[in-house]
C-alpha atoms as a PDB file:
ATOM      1  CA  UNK A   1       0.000   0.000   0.000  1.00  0.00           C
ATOM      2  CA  UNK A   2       1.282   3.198  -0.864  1.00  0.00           C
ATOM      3  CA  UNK A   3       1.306   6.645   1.189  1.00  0.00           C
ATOM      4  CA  UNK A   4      -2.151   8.446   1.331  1.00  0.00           C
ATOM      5  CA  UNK A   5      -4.028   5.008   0.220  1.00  0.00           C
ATOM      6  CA  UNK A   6      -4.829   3.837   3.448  1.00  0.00           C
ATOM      7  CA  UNK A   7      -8.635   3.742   3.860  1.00  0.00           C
ATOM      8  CA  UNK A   8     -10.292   6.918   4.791  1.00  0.00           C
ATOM      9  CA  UNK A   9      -7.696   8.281   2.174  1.00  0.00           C
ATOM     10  CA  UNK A  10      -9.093   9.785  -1.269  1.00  0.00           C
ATOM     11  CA  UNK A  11      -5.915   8.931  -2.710  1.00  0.00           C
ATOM     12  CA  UNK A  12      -4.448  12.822  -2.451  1.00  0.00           C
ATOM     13  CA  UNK A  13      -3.493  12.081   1.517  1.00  0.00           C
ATOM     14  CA  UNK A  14      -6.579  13.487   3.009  1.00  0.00           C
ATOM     15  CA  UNK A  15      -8.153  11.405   5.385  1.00  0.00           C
ATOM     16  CA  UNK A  16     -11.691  12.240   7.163  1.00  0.00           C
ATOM     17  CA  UNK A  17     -14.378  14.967   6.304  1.00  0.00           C
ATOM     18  CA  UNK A  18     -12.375  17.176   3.890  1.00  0.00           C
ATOM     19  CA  UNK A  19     -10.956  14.090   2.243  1.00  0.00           C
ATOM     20  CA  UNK A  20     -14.078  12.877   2.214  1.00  0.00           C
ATOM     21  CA  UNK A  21     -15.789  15.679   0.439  1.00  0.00           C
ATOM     22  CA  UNK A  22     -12.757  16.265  -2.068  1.00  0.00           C
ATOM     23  CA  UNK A  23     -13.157  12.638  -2.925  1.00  0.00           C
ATOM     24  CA  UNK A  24     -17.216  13.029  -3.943  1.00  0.00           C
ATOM     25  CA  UNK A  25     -16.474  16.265  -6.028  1.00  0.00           C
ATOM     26  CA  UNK A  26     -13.661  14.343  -7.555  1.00  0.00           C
ATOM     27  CA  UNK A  27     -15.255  10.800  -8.665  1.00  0.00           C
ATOM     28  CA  UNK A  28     -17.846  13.217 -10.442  1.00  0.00           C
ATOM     29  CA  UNK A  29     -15.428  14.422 -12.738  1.00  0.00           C
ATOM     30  CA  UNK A  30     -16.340  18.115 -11.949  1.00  0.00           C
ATOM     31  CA  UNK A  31     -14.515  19.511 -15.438  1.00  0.00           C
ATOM     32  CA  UNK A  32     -15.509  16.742 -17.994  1.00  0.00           C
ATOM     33  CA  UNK A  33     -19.305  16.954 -16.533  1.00  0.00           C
ATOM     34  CA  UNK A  34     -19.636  20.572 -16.631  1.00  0.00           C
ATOM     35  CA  UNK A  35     -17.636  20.816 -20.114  1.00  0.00           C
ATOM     36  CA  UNK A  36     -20.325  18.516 -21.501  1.00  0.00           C
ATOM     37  CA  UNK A  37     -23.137  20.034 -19.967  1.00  0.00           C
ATOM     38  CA  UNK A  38     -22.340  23.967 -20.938  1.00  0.00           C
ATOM     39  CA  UNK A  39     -21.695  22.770 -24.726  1.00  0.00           C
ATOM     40  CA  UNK A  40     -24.830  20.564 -24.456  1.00  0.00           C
ATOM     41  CA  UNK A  41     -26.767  24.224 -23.509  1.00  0.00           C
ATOM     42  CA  UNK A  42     -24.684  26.034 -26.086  1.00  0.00           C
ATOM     43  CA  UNK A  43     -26.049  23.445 -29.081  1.00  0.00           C
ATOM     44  CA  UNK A  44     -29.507  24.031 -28.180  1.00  0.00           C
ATOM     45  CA  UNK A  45     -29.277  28.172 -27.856  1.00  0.00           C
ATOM     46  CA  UNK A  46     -27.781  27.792 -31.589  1.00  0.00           C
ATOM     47  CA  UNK A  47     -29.834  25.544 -32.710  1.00  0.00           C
ATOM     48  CA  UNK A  48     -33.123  28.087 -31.836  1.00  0.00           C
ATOM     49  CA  UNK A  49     -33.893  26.573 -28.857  1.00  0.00           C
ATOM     50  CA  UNK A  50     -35.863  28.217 -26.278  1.00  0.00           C
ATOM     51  CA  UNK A  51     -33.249  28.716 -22.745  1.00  0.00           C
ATOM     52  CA  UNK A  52     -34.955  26.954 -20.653  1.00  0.00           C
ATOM     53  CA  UNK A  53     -34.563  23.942 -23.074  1.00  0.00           C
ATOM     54  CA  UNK A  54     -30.997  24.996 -23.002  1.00  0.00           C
ATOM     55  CA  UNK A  55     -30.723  24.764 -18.801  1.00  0.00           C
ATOM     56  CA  UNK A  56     -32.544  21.293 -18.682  1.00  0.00           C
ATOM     57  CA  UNK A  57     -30.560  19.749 -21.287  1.00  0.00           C
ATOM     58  CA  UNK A  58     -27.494  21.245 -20.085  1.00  0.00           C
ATOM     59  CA  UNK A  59     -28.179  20.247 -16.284  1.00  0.00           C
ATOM     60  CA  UNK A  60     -29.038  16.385 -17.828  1.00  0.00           C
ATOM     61  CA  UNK A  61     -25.594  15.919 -19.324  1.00  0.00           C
ATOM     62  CA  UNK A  62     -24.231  17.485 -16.176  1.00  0.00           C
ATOM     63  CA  UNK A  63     -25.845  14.633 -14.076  1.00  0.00           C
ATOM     64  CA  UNK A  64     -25.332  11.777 -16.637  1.00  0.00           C
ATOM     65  CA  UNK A  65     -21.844  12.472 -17.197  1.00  0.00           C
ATOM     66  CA  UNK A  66     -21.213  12.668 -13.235  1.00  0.00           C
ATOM     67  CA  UNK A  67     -22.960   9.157 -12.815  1.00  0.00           C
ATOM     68  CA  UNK A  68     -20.945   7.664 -15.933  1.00  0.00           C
ATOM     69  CA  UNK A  69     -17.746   8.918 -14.389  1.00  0.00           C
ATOM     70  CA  UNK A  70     -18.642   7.526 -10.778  1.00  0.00           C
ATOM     71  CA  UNK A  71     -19.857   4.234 -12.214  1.00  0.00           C
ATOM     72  CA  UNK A  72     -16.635   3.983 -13.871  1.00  0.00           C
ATOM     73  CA  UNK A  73     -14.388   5.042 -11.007  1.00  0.00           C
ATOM     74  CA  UNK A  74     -16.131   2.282  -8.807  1.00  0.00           C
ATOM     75  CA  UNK A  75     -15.898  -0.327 -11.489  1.00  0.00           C
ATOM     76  CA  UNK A  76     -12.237  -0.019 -11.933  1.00  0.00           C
ATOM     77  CA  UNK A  77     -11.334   1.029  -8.260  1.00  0.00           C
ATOM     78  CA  UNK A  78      -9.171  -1.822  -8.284  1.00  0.00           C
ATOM     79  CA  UNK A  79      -6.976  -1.429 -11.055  1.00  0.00           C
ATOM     80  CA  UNK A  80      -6.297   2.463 -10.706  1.00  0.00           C
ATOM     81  CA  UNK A  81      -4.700   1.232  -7.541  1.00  0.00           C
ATOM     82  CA  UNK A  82      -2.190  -0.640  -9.393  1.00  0.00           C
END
């Protein structure tokens, strides 16, 4: 086992609440979710869509990229520790 993977670690050497909650922002994939989500919004405005069609459809991607990128960090928890 390597430093900062003992459990209660999120892998960065945090242990307990903050490395708890720096752990659930990161298995979201905060950058790649929001990415997808803001050009998902930015398709429909130029498309013609109305905005509010924009925000739902942009907040969707948000969400299903964040579960997509959690499901995958859980499936392969294993082998990303090496």
């Amino acid at each position: 086992m390597t430093a900062g993977a003992g459990a209660g670690s999120n892998g960065m050497g945090r242990s307990g609440p903050l490395g708890t909650i720096i752990g659930l922002i990161r298995i979201v994939h905060p950058y790649p979710s929001l990415l997808d989500g803001l050009v998902t919004g930015a398709l429909v405005l130029i498309a013609g869509g109305p905005f509010l069609t924009a925000i739902r459809l942009g907040l969707a991607m948000v969400l299903l990229q964040a579960a997509i990128g959690t499901a995958n960090d859980l499936a392969d928890e294993a082998v990303d520790r090496g």
